[in-house]
Structures are given as C-alpha cells and as structure tokens.
Protein backbone atom coordinates (compact mmCIF):
# COMPACT_ATOMS: atom_id res chain seq x y z
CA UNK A 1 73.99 127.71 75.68
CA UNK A 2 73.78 124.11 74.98
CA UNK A 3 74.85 121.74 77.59
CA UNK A 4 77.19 119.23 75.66
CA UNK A 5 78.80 116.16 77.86
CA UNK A 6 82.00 114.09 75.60
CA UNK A 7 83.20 110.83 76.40
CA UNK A 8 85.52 108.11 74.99
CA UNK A 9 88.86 110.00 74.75
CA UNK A 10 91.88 107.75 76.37
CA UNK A 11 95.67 106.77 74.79
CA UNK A 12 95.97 104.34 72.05
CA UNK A 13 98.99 103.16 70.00
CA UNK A 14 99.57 104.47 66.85
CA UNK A 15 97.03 102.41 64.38
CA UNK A 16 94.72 102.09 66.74
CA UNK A 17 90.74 103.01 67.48
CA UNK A 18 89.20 104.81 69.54
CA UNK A 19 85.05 106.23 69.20
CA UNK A 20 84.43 109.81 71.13
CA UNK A 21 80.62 110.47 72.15
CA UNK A 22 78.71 113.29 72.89
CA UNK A 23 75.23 113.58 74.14
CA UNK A 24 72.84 116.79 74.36
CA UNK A 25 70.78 115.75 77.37
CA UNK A 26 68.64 119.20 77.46
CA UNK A 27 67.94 119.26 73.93
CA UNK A 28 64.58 118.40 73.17
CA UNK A 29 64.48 115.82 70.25
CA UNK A 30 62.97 118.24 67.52
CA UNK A 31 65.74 120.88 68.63
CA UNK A 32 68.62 118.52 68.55
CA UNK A 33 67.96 117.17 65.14
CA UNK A 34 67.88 120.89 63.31
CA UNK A 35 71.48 121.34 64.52
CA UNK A 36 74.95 120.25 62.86
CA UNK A 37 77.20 118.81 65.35
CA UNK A 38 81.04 119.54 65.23
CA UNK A 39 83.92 117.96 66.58
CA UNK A 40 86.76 120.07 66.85
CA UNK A 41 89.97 119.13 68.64
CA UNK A 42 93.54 121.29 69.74
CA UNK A 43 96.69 120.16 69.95
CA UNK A 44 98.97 121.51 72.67
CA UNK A 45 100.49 124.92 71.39
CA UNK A 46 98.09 124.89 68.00
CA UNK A 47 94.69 126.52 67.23
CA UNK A 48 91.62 124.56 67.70
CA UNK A 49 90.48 123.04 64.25
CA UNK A 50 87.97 121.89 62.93
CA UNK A 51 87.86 117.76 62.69
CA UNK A 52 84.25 117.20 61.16
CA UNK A 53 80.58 117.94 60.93
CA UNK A 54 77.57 116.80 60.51
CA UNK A 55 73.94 118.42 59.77
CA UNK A 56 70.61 116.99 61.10
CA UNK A 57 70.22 115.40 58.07
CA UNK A 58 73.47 113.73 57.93
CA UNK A 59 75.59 115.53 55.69
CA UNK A 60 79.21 115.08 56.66
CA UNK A 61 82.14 117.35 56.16
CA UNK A 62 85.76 116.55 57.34
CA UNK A 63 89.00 117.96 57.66
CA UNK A 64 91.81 116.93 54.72
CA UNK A 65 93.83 115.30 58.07
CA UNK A 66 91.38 113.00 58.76
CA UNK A 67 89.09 112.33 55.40
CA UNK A 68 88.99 108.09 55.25
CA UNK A 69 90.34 107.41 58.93
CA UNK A 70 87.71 109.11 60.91
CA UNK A 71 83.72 108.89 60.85
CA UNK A 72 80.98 111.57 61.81
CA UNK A 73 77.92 109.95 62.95
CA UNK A 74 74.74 110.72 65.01
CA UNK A 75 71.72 108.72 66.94
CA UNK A 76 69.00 111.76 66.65
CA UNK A 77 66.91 109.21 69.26
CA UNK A 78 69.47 109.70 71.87
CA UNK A 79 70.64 113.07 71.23
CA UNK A 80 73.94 111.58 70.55
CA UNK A 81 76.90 112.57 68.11
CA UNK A 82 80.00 110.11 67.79
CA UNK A 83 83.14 110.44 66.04
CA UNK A 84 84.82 106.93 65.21
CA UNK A 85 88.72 107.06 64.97
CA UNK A 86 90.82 104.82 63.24
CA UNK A 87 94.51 104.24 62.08
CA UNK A 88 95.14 106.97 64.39
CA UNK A 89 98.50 108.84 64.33
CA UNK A 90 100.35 110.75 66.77
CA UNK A 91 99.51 114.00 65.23
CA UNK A 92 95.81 113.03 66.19
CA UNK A 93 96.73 113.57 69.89
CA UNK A 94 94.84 116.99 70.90
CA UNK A 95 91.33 117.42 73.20
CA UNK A 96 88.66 117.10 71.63
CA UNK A 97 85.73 119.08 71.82
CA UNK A 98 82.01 118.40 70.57
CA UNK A 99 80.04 122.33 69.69
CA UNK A 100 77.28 123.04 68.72
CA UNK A 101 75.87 126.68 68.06
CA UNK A 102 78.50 127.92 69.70
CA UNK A 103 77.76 125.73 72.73
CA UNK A 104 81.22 123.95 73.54
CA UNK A 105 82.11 120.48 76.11
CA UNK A 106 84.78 120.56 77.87
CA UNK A 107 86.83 118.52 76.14
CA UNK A 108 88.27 114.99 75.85
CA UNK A 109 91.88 113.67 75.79
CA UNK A 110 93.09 111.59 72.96
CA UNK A 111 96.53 110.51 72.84
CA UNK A 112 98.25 108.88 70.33
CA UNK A 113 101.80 107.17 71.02
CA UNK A 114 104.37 105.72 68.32
C-alpha cells in the first residue's frame, strides 16, 4: 500500500478553478516516478470514475467529461501529482480521490454551485 495524502478540494461557483494535490511522502523518488498517477472522483449515488492519468513519463489520458477543462500534471522532485480544474460545472461536484497501484487517499471534496 501506498500512502497517498490529497489536498485542495473546497466549493467554487460554477466557472470557476480550483487545483487538487497529492503527494506520496513514502515513495522513494526512483519508485514514485515508474508509477502513473490517477485521479478518480464519485459523485453522491454514482460509481467512482475515472477523471485522468498520467504515467511517469507524462503521458496523459482523460475522461470525455473533462478533456480541455481539466489538467493532469506531476512534480517527480516532490513526489507530487496535481489536477488543475477549470470552468468547472456542477456535475464536477464528487470526492476526489488520487490512486495509485491500487493505493487510494481518502478523498477530497469539490463542490460546484450554479
């Protein structure tokens, strides 16, 4: 199990920004860069989906709901994986969740009001 630690979520108006971070502080640095990081997120009463991913050496995948408003990104140095939100809709409200290897945080609110 990988200890995984998320921060950032909060409430924002519809249109707005917000940037989720999560850090691998018991990853060595030549572990943490062979793993893709995940953000995943679940909406109240809805499976938990898949948001976006990224491999050590920055590939980036994303779900058709967010391609072009959100961004996968990662700082290998600090062990660090960030998601960057923006024009953010209501239907983005949901924890999110940063995994790894099957390694899961425990979550971050985001909440989006009209």
């Amino acid at each position: 199990q990988v200890q995984l630690e998320e921060s950032g979520g909060g409430s924002v108006q519809a249109g707005g920004s917000l940037r989720l971070s999560c850090r691998a502080p018991r990853l060595i640095f030549s572990v943490f860069i062979t793993h893709t990081m995940a953000w995943y997120r679940q909406a109240p009463g809805k499976q938990r989906e898949l948001v976006a991913s990224i491999t050590g050496g920055g590939r980036t995948t994303y779900s058709d709901s967010v391609n072009g408003r959100f961004t996968i990104s990662r700082d290998n140095s600090q062990k660090k994986v960030f998601l960057q939100m923006r024009n953010m809709q209501p239907d983005d409200t949901a924890v999110y969740y940063c995994e790894t290897n099957d390694s899961w945080g425990q979550g971050t609110q985001v909440t989006v009001s009209s």
